[in-house]
Protein backbone atom coordinates (compact mmCIF):
# COMPACT_ATOMS: atom_id res chain seq x y z
CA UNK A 1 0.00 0.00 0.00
CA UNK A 2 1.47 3.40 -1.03
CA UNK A 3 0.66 6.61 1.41
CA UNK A 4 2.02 10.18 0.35
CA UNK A 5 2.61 12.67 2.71
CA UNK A 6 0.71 15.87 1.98
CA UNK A 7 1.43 18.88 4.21
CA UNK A 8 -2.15 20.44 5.13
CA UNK A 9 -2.22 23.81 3.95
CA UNK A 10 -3.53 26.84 5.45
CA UNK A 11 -7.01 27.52 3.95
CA UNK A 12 -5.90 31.40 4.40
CA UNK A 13 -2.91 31.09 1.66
CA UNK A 14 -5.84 30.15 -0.66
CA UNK A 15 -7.82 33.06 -0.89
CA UNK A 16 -7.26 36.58 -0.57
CA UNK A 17 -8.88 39.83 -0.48
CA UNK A 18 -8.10 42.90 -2.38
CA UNK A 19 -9.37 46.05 -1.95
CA UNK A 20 -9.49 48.26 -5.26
CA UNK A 21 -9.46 52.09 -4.60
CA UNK A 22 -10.98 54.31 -7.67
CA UNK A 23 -8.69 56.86 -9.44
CA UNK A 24 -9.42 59.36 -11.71
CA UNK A 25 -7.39 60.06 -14.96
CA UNK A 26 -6.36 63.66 -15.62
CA UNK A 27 -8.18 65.79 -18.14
CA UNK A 28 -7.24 64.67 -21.76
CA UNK A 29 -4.71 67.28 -23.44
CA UNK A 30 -5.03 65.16 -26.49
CA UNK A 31 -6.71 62.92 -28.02
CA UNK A 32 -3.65 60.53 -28.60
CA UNK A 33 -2.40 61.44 -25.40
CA UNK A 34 -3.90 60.11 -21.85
CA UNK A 35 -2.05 60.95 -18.82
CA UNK A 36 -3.08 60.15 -15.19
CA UNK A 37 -2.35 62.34 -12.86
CA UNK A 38 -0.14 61.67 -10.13
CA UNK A 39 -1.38 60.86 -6.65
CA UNK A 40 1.19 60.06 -3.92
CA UNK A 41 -1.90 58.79 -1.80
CA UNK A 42 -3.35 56.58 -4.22
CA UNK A 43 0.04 55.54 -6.06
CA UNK A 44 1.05 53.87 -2.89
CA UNK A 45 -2.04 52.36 -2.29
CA UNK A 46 -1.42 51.13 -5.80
CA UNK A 47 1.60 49.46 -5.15
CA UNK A 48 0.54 47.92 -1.98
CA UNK A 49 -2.02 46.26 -4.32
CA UNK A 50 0.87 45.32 -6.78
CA UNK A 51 2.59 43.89 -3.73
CA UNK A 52 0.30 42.16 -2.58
CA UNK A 53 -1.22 40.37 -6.14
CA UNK A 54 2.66 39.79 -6.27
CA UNK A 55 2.60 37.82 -3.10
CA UNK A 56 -0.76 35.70 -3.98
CA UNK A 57 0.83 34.86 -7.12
CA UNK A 58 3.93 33.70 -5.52
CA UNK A 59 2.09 31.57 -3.21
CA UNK A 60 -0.25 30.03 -6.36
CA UNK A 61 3.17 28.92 -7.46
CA UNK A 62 4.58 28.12 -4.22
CA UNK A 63 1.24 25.44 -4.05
CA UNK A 64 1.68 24.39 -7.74
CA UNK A 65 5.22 23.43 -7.63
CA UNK A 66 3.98 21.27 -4.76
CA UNK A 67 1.22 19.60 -6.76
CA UNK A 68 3.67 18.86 -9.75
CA UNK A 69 5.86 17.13 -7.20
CA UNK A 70 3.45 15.37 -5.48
CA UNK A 71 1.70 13.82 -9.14
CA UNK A 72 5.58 13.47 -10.32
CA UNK A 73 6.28 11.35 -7.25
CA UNK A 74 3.05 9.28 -7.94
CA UNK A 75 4.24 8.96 -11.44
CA UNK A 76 7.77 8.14 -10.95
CA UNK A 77 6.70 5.28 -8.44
CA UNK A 78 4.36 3.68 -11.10
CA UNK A 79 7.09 3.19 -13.60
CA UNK A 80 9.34 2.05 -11.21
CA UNK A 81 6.71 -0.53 -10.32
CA UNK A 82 6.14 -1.46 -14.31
CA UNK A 83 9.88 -1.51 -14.72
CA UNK A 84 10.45 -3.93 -11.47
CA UNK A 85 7.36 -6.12 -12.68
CA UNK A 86 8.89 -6.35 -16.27
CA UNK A 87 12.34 -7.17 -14.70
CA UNK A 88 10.98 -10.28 -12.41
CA UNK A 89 8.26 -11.20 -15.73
CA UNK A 90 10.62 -10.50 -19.11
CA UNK A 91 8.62 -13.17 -20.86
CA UNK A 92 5.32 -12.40 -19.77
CA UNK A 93 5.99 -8.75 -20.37
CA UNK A 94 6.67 -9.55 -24.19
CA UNK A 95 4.10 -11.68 -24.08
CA UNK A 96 1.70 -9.04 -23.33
CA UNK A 97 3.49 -6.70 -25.71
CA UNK A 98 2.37 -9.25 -28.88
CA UNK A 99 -1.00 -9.81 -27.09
CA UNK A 100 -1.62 -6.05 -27.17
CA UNK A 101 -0.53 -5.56 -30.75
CA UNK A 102 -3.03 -8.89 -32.11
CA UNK A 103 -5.78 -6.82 -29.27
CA UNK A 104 -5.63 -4.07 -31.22
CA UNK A 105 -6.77 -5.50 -34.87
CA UNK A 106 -9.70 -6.98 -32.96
CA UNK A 107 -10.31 -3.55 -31.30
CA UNK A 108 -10.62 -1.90 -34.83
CA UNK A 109 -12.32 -4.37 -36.14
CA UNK A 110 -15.06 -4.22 -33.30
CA UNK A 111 -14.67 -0.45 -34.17
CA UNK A 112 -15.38 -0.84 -37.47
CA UNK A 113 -18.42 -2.92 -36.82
CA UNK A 114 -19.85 -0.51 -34.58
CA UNK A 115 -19.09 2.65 -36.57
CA UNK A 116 -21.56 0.77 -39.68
CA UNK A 117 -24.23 -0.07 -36.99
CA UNK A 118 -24.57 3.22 -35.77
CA UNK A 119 -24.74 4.48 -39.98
CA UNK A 120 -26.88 2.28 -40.54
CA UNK A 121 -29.40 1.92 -37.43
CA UNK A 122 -29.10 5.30 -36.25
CA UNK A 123 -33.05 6.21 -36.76
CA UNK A 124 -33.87 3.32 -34.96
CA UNK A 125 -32.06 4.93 -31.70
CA UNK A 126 -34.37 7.60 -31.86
CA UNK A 127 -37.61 6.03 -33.20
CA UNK A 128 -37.77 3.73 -29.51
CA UNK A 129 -35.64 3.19 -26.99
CA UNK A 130 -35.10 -0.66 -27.48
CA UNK A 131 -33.08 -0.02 -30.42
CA UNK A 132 -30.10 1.87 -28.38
CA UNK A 133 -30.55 -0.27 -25.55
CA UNK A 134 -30.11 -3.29 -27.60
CA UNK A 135 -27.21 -1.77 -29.28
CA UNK A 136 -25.52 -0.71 -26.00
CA UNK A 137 -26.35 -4.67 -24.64
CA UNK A 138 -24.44 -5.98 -27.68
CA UNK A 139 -21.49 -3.72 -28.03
CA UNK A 140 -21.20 -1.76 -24.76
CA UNK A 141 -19.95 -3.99 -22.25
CA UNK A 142 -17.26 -5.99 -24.85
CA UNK A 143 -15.92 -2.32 -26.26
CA UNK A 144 -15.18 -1.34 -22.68
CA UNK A 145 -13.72 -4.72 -21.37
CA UNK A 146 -11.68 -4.83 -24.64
CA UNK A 147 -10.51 -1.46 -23.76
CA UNK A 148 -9.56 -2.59 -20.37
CA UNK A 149 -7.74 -5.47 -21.35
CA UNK A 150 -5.90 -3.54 -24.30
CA UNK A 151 -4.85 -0.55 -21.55
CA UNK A 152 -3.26 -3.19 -19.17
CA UNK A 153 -1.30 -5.42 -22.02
CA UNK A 154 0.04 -1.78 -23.59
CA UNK A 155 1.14 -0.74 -19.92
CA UNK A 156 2.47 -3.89 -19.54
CA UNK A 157 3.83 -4.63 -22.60
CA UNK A 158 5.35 -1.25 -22.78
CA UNK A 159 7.18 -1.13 -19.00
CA UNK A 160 10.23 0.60 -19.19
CA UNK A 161 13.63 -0.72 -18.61
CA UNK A 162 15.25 0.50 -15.70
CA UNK A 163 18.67 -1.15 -13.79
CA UNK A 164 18.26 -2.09 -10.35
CA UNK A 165 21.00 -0.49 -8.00
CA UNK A 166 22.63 -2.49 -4.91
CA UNK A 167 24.74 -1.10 -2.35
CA UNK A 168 26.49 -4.58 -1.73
CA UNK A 169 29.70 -4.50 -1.54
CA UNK A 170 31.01 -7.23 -3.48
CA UNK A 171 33.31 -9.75 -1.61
């Protein structure tokens, strides 16, 4: 059983509130020109409010940068576990490699069958509700157990090669 740490996080660093003051431009001396006029009370309210959106966005990061790790971790431990299972199972490993491969011209095929039912019987899902419930009964439950089957061969089949490091000293 795998358990990740996560660090709780203070709700507080989540949210914040800014306040936004109102200031008024300066007359227009031309049209292509607009100037604001300078404020020494609102200008550094202004960049406490630049500060602070500075700070939220650091912390966004700060909390992203711990999500990418923590999915990255998750990640990296799944292909270590593919690559140790392929390294105790070489065989079985290329055996699911081929199985996936021959999987896959049966999962067009069944593709192919159900892309010229639904062409062809299309009215008949709309005309009464037996015709799409007999056409989910017949093809719904082997298109999604195919597709089960096909993800586990390809992520078994496909398991990385990785080298296993010892810290034996050897005698």
């Amino acid at each position: 059983m795998l358990l990740f740490y996560m660090p709780t996080i203070n709700p507080a660093l989540l949210y914040s509130q800014i306040d936004v003051f109102l200031t008024f431009p300066a007359p227009e001396t031309d049209d292509n020109q607009k100037t604001l006029v300078p404020d020494t009370g609102h200008s550094k309210q202004l960049c406490g409010l630049i500060q602070e959106l500075v700070s939220v966005q650091d912390r966004q990061a700060a909390m992203m940068e711990q999500l990418v790790a923590l999915m990255a971790a998750g990640h990296r431990q799944r292909i270590v576990e593919l690559g140790l299972w392929k390294l105790s199972n070489p065989e079985l490993a290329l055996y699911c490699k081929k199985a996936a491969k021959k999987l896959e011209r049966v999962h067009n095929d069944l593709l192919s069958t159900i892309t010229d039912q639904v062409d062809s019987n299309s009215d008949s899902f709309f005309e009464s509700e037996y015709g799409l419930t007999d056409f989910l009964d017949k093809y719904g439950s082997k298109l999604m157990q195919l597709d089960m089957m096909l993800h586990i061969l390809r992520q078994l089949g496909n398991a990385p090669d990785i080298k296993v490091q010892t810290n034996e000293v050897p005698k």
